[in-house]
Protein backbone atom coordinates (compact mmCIF):
# COMPACT_ATOMS: atom_id res chain seq x y z
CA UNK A 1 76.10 -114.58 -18.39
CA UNK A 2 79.64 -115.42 -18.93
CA UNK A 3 81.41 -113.51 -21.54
CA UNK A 4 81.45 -116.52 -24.28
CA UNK A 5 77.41 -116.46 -24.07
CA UNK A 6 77.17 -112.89 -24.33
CA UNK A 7 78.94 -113.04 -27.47
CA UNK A 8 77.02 -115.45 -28.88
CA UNK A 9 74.01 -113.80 -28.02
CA UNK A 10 75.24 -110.25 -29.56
CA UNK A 11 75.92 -112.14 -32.26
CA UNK A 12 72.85 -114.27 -32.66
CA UNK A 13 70.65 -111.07 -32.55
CA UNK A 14 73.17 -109.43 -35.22
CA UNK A 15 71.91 -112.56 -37.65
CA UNK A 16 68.41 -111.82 -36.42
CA UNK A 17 68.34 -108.00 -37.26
CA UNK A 18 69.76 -109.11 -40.82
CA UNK A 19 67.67 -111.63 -41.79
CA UNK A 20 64.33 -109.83 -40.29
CA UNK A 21 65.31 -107.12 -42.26
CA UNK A 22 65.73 -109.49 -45.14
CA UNK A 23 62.08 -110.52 -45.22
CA UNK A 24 61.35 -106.68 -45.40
CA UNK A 25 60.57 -106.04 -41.29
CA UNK A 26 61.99 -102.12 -40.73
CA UNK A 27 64.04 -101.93 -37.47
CA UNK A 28 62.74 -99.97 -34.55
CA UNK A 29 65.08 -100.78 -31.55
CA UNK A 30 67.88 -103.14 -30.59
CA UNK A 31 68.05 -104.13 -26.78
CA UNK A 32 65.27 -101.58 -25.30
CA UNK A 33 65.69 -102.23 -21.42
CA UNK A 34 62.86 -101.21 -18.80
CA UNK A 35 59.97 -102.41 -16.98
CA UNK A 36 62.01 -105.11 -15.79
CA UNK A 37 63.02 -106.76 -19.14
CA UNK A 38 64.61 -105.89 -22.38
CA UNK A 39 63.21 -106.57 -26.10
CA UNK A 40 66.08 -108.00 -27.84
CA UNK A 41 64.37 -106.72 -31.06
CA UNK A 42 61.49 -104.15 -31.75
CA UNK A 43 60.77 -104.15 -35.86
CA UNK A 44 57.68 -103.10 -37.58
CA UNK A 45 56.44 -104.69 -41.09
CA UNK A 46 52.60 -103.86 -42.64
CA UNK A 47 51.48 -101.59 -39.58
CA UNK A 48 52.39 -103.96 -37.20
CA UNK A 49 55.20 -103.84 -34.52
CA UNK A 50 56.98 -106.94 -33.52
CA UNK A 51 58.91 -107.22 -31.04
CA UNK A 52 61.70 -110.20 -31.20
CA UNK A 53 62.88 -112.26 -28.75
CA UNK A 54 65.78 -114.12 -30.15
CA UNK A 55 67.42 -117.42 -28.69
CA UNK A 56 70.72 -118.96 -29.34
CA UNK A 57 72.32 -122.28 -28.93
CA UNK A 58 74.75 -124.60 -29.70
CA UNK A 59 73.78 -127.87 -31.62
CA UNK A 60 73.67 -130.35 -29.24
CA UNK A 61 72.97 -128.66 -26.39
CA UNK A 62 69.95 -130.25 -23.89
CA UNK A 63 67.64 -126.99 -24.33
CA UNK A 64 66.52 -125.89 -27.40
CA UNK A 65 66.08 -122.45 -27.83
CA UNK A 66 62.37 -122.30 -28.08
CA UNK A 67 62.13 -124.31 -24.62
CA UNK A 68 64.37 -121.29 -23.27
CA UNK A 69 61.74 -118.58 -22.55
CA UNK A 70 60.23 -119.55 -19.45
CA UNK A 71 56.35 -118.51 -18.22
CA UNK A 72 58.28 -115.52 -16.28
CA UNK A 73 60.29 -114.70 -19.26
CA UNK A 74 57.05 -114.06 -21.25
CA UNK A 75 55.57 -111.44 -18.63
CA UNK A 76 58.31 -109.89 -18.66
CA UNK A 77 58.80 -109.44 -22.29
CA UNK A 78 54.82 -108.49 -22.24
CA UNK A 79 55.84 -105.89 -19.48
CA UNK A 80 58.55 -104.16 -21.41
CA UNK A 81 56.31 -104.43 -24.79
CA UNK A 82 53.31 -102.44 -22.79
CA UNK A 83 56.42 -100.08 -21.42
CA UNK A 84 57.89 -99.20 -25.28
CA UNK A 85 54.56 -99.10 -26.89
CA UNK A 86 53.39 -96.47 -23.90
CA UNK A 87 57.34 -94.26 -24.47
CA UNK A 88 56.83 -94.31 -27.96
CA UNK A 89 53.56 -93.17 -28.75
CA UNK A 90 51.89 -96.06 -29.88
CA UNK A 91 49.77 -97.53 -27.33
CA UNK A 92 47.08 -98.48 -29.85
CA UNK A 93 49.17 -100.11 -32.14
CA UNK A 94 48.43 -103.70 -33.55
CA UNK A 95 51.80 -105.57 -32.33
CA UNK A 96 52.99 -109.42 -31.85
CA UNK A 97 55.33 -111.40 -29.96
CA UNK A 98 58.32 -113.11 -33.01
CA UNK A 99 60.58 -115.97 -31.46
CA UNK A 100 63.46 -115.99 -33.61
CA UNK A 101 65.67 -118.92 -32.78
CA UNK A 102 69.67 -119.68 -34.05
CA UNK A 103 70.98 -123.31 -33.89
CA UNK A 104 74.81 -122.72 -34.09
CA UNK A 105 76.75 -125.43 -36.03
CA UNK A 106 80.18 -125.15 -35.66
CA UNK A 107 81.49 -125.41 -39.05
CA UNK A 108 78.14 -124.67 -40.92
CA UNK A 109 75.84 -121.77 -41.19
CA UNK A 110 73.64 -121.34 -38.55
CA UNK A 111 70.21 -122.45 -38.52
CA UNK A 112 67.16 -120.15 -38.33
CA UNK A 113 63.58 -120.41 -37.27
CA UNK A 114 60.81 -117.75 -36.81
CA UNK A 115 57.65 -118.53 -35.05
CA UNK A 116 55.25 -116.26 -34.82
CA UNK A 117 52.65 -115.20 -32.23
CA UNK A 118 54.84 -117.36 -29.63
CA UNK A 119 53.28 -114.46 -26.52
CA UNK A 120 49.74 -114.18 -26.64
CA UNK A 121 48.65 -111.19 -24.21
C-alpha cells in the first residue's frame, strides 16, 4: 500500500468510527490484527457486535468500494471475527458483518454508505 493510500485509508476509517458512533454504535476496537486478517472496526450497538470493514475511494475511480472485498477478503474477515470473539470472551455473542464505504470528492464532503449484513457466515 503506498503511503498516499494508507492515508486515505486511516483517514477513511477515522470518518467511519465518527459517524458509527454518531448513529449510537459504542466502539470496541480499531485495527484488531490476527488470524490472518485485521477488522478495521469492531463496535457493538443493542447486544450486538459489528465488526466494520470500511472501503475508500476516490470518485471516479474503476472499483467501487463495495466491489473491493473479494470472496478471500470475506474469509478472512470471518477468520479474524471467530479469532476476537474467541480473545474476548464472547464466543456466543449475536454479531454481523457492516460494510461501510467513503466516496472521496475532492472538494466536497465525502460520501457515506452502510450496508449491512454484507458477510453472511
Amino acid at each position: 500500500m503506498g503511503k498516499q493510500s494508507a492515508q486515505t485509508g486511516r483517514e477513511s476509517e477515522d470518518l467511519a468510527a465518527i459517524y458509527l458512533t454518531g448513529l449510537g454504535y459504542e466502539l470496541l476496537a480499531r485495527n484488531f490484527r490476527g488470524a490472518g486478517g485485521e477488522l478495521d472496526i469492531v463496535c457493538q450497538k443493542g447486544g450486538v457486535i459489528y465488526f466494520v470493514e470500511v472501503k475508500a475511494r476516490r470518485r471516479g475511480t474503476m472499483v467501487r468500494p463495495a466491489e473491493a472485498v473479494t470472496p478471500d477478503k470475506k474469509r478472512r474477515l470471518a477468520s479474524c471475527a471467530e479469532y476476537w470473539l474467541y480473545c474476548h470472551g464472547k464466543n456466543t455473542a449475536a454479531c454481523s458483518f457492516l460494510l461501510l464505504t467513503v466516496e472521496i470528492c475532492p472538494g466536497e464532503p465525502s460520501k457515506i454508505e452502510l450496508v449491512e449484513d454484507f458477510l453472511h457466515w
